[in-house]
N, C-alpha and C. Protein backbone atom coordinates (compact mmCIF):
# COMPACT_ATOMS: atom_id res chain seq x y z
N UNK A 1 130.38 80.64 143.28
CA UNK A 1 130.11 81.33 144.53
C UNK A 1 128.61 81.23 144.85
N UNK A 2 128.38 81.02 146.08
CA UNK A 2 126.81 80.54 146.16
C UNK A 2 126.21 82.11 146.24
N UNK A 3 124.90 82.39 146.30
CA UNK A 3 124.02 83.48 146.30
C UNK A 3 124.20 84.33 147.66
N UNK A 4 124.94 85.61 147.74
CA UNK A 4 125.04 86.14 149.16
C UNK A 4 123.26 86.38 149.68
N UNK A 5 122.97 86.85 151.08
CA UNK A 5 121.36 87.15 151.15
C UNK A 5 121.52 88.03 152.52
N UNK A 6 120.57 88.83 151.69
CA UNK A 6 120.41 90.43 152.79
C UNK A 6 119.57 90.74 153.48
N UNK A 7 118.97 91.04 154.36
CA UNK A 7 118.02 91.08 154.72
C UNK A 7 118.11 92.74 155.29
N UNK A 8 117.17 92.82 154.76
CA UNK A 8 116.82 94.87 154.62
C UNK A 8 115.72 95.00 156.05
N UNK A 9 116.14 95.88 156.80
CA UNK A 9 115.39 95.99 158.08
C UNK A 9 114.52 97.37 158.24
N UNK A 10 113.77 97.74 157.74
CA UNK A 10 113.09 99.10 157.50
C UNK A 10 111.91 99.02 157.40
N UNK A 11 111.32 100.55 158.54
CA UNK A 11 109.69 100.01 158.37
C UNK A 11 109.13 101.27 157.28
N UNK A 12 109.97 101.53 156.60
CA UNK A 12 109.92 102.13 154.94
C UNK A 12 109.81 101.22 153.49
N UNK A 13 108.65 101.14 153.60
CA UNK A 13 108.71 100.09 152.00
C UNK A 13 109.33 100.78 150.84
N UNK A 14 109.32 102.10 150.68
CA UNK A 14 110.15 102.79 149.73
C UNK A 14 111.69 102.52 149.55
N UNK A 15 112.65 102.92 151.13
CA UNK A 15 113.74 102.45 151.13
C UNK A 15 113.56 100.69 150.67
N UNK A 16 112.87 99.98 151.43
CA UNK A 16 113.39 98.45 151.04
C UNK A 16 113.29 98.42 149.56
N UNK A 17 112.62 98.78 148.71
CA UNK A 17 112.55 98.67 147.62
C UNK A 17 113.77 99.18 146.75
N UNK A 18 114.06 100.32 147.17
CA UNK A 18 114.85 100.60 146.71
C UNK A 18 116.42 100.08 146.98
N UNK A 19 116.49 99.31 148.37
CA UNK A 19 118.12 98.81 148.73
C UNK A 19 118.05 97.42 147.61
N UNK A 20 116.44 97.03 147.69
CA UNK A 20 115.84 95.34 147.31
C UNK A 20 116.53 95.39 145.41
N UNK A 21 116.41 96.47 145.18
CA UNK A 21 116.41 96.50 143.77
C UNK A 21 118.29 96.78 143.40
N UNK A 22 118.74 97.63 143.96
CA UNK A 22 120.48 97.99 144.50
C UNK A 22 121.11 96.45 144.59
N UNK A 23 120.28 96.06 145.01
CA UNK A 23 121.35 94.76 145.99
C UNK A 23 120.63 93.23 144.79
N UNK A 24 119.93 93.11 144.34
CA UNK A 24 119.74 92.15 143.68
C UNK A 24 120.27 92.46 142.33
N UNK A 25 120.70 93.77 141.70
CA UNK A 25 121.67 93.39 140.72
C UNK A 25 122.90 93.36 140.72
N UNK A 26 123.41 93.37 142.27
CA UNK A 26 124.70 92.87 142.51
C UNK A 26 124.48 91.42 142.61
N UNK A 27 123.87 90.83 142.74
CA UNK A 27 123.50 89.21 143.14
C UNK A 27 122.91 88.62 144.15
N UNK A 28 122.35 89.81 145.09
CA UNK A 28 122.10 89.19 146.39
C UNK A 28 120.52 88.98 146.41
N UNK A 29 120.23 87.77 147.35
CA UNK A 29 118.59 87.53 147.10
C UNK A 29 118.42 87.93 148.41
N UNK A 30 117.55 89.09 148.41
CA UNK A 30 116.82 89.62 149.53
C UNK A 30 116.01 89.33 150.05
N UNK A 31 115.60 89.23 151.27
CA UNK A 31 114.56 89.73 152.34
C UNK A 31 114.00 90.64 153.10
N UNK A 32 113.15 90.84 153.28
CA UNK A 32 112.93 92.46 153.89
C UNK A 32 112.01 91.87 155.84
N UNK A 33 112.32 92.96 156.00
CA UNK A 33 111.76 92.56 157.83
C UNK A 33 111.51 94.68 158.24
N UNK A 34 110.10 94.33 158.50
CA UNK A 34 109.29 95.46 158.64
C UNK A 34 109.67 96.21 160.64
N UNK A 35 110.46 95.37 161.07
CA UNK A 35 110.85 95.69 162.45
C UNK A 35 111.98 94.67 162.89
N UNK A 36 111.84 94.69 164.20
CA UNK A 36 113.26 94.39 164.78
C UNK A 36 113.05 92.77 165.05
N UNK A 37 111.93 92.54 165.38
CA UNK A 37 111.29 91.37 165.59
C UNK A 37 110.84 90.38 164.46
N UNK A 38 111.08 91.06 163.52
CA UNK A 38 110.69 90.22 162.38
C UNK A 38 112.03 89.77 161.63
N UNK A 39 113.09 90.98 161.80
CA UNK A 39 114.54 91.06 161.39
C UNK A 39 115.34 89.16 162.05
N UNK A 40 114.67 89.26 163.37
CA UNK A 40 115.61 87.87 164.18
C UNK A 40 114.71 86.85 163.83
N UNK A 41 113.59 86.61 163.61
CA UNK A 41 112.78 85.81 162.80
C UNK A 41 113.51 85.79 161.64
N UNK A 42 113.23 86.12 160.33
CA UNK A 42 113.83 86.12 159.31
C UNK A 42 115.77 85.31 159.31
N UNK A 43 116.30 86.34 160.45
CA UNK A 43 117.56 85.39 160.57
C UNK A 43 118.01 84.23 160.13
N UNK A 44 116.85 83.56 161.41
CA UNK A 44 116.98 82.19 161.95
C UNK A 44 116.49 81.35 160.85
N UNK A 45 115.72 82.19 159.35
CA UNK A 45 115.25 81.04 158.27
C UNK A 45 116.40 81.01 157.06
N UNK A 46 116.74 82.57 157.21
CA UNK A 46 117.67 82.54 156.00
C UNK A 46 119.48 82.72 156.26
N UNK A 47 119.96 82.89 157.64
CA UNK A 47 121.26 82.70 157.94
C UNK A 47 121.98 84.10 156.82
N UNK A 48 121.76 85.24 157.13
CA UNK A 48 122.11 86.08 155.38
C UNK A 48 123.34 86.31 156.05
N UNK A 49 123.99 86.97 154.90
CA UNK A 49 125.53 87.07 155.01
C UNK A 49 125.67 88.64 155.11
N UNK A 50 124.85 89.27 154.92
CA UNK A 50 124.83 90.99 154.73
C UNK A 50 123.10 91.53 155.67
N UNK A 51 123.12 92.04 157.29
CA UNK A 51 122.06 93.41 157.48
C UNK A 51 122.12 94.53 157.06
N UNK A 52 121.02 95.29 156.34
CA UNK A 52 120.75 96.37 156.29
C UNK A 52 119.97 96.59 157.90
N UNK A 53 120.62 97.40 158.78
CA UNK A 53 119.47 97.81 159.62
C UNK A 53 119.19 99.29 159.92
N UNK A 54 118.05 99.21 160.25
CA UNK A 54 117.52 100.61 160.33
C UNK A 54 117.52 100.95 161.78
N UNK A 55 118.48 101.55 162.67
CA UNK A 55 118.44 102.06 163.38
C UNK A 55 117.25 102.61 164.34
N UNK A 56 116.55 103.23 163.61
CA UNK A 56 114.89 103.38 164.43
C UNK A 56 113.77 102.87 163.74
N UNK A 57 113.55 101.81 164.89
CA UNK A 57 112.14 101.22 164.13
C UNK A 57 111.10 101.03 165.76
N UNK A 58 109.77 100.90 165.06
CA UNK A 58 108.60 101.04 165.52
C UNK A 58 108.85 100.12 167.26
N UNK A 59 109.27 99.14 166.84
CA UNK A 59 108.80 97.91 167.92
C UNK A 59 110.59 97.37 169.28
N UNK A 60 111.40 97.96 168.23
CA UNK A 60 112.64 97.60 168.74
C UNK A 60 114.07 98.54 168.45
N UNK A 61 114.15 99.23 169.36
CA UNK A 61 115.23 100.14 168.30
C UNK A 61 116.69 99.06 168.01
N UNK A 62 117.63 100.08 167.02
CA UNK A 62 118.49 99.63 166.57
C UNK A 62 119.76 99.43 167.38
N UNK A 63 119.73 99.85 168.68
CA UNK A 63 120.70 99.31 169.80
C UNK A 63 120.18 98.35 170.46
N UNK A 64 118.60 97.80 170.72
CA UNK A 64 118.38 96.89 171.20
C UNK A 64 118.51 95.43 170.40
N UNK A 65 118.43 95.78 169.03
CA UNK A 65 118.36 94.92 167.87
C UNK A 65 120.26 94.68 167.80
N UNK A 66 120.91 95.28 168.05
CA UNK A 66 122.42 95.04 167.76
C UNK A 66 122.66 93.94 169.11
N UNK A 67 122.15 94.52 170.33
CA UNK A 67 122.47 93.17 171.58
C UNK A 67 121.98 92.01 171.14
N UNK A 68 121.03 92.21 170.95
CA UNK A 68 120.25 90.75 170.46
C UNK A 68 120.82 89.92 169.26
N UNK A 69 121.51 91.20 168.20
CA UNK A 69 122.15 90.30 167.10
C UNK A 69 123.76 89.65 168.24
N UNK A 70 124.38 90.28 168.56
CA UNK A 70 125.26 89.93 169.56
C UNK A 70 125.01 88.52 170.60
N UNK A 71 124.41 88.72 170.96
CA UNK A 71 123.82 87.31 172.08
C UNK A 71 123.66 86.65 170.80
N UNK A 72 123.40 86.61 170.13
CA UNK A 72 122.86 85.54 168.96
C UNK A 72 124.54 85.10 168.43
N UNK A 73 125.31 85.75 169.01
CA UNK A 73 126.55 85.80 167.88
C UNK A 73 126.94 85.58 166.42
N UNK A 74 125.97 86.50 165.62
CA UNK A 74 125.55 87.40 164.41
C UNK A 74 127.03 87.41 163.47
N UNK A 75 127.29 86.93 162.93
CA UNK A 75 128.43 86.75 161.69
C UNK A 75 128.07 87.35 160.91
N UNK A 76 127.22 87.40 160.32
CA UNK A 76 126.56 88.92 159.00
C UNK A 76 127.35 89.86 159.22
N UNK A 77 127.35 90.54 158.21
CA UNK A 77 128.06 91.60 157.94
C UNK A 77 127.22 92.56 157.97
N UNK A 78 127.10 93.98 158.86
CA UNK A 78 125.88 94.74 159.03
C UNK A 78 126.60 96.83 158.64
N UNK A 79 125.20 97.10 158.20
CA UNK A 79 125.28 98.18 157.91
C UNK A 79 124.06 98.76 158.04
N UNK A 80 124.73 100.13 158.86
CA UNK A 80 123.84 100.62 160.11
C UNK A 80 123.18 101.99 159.21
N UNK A 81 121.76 102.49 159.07
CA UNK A 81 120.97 103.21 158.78
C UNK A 81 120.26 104.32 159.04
N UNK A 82 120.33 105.09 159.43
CA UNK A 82 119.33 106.42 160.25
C UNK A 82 118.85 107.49 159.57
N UNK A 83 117.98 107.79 159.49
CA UNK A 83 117.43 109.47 159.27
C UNK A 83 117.91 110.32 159.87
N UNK A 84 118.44 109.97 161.84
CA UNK A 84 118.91 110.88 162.38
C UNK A 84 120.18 111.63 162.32
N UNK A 85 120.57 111.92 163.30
CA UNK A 85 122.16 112.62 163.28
C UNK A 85 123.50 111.59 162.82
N UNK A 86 124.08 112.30 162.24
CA UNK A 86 125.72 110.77 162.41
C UNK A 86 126.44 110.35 163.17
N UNK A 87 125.87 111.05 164.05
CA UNK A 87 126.44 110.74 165.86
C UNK A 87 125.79 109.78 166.49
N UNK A 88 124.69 109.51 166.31
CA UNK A 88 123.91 108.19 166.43
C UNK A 88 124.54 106.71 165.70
N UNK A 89 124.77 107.12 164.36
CA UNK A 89 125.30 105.91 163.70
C UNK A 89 126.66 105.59 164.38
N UNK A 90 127.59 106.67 164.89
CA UNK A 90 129.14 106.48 165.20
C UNK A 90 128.46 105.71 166.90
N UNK A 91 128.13 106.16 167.40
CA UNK A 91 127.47 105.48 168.77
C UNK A 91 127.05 104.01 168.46
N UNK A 92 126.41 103.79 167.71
CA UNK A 92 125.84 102.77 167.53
C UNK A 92 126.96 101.61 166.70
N UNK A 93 127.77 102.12 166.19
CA UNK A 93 128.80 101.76 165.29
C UNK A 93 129.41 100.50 166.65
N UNK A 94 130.02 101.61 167.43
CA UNK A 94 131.43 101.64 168.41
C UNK A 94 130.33 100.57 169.48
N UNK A 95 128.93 100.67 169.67
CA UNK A 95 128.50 99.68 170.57
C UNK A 95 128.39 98.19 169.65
N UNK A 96 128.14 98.27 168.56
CA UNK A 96 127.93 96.97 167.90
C UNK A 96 129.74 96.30 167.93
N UNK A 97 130.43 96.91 167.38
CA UNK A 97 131.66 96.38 167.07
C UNK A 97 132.41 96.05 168.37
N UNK A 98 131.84 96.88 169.79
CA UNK A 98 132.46 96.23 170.69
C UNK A 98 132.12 95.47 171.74
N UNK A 99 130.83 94.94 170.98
CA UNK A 99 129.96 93.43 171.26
C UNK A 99 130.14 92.08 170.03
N UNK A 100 131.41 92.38 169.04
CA UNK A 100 131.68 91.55 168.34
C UNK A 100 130.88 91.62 166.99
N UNK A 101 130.33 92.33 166.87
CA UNK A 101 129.74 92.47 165.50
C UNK A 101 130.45 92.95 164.39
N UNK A 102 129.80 92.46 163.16
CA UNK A 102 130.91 92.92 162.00
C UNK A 102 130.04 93.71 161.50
N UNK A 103 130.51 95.32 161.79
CA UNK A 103 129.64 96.53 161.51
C UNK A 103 130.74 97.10 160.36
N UNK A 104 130.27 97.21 159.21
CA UNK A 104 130.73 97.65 157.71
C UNK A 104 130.65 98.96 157.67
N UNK A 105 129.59 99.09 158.02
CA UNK A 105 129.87 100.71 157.31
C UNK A 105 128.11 101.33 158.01
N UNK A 106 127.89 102.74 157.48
CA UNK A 106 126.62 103.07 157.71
C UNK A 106 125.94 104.05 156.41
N UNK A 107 125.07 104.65 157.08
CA UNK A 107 124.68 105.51 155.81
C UNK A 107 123.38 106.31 156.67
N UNK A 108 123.66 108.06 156.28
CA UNK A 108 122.61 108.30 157.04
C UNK A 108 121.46 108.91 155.54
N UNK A 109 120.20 108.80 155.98
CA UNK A 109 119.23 108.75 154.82
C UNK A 109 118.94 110.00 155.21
N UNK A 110 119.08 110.53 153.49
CA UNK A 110 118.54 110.22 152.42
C UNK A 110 119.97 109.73 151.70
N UNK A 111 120.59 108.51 151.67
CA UNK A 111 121.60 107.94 150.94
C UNK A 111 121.58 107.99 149.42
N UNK A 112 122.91 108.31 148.92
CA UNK A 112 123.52 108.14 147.56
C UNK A 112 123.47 106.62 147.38
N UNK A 113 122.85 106.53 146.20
CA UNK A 113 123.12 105.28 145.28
C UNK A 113 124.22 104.72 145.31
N UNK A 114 125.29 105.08 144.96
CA UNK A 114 126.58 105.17 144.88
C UNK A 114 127.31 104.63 146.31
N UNK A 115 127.17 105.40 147.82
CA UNK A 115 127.20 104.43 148.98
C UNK A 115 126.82 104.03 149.07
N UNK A 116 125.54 103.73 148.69
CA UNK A 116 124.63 102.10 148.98
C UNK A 116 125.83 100.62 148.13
N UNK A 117 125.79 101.32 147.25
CA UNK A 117 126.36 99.93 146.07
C UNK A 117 127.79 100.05 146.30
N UNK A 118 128.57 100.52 147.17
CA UNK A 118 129.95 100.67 147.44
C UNK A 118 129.87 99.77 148.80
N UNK A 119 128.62 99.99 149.96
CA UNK A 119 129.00 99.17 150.64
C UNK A 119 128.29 97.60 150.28
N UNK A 120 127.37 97.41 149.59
CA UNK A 120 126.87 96.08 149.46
C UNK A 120 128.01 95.08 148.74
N UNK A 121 129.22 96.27 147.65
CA UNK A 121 129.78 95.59 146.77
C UNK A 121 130.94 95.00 147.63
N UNK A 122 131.06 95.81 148.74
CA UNK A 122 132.60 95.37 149.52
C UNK A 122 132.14 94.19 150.58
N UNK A 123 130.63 94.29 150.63
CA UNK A 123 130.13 92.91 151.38
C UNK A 123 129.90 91.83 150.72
N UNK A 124 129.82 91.67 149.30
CA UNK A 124 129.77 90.79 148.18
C UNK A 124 131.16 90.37 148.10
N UNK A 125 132.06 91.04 148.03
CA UNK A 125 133.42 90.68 147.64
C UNK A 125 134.12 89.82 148.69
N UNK A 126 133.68 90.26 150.28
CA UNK A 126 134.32 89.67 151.28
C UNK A 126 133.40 88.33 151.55
């Protein structure tokens, strides 16, 4: 099986570190992207099979970043991130998936270990 690759979208170096470290001893070789703009950069070098995205970031939020993965027609498998409410993630869920995106799952932070590595493992497996 070739190497799955993630690319972690957070302008939290703590979280990336911590998904970076989660997800590479399942097997996956990561990338990290400090905004939304760096996230579709990164894309276009490494093609990953799994987003982490962070819902609110500095330069692009995480509904503008889901159209854009959409127009791009984005095959990754994505999982959606927030500090905020879970009503944001279910919003954001129901707009990605019904622009064709393959939206997995979410997680609102401060996330369990345990959902982190439950959804990376069911994106490894598929």
């Amino acid at each position: 099986m070739h190497e799955p690759k993630l690319i972690v979208t957070d302008d939290d170096p703590t979280v990336i570190s911590f998904i970076k470290e989660v997800a590479e001893e399942i097997g996956y070789k990561v990338f990290s992207a400090g905004n939304g703009k760096l996230l579709l950069n990164t894309i276009n070098e490494t093609d990953p099979s799994v987003i982490i995205l962070d819902m609110v970031m500095p330069d692009m939020d995480g509904i503008e970043t889901l159209k854009e993965l959409a127009a791009r027609k984005c095959t990754a498998a994505i999982i959606l991130v927030t500090g905020y409410q879970k009503d944001y993630l279910e919003t954001a869920n129901i707009l990605g998936t019904a622009q064709g995106l393959n939206i997995i799952g979410s997680l609102c932070k401060p996330f369990s270990l345990d959902k982190l590595n439950e959804l990376l493992q069911t994106a490894y497996s598929s």
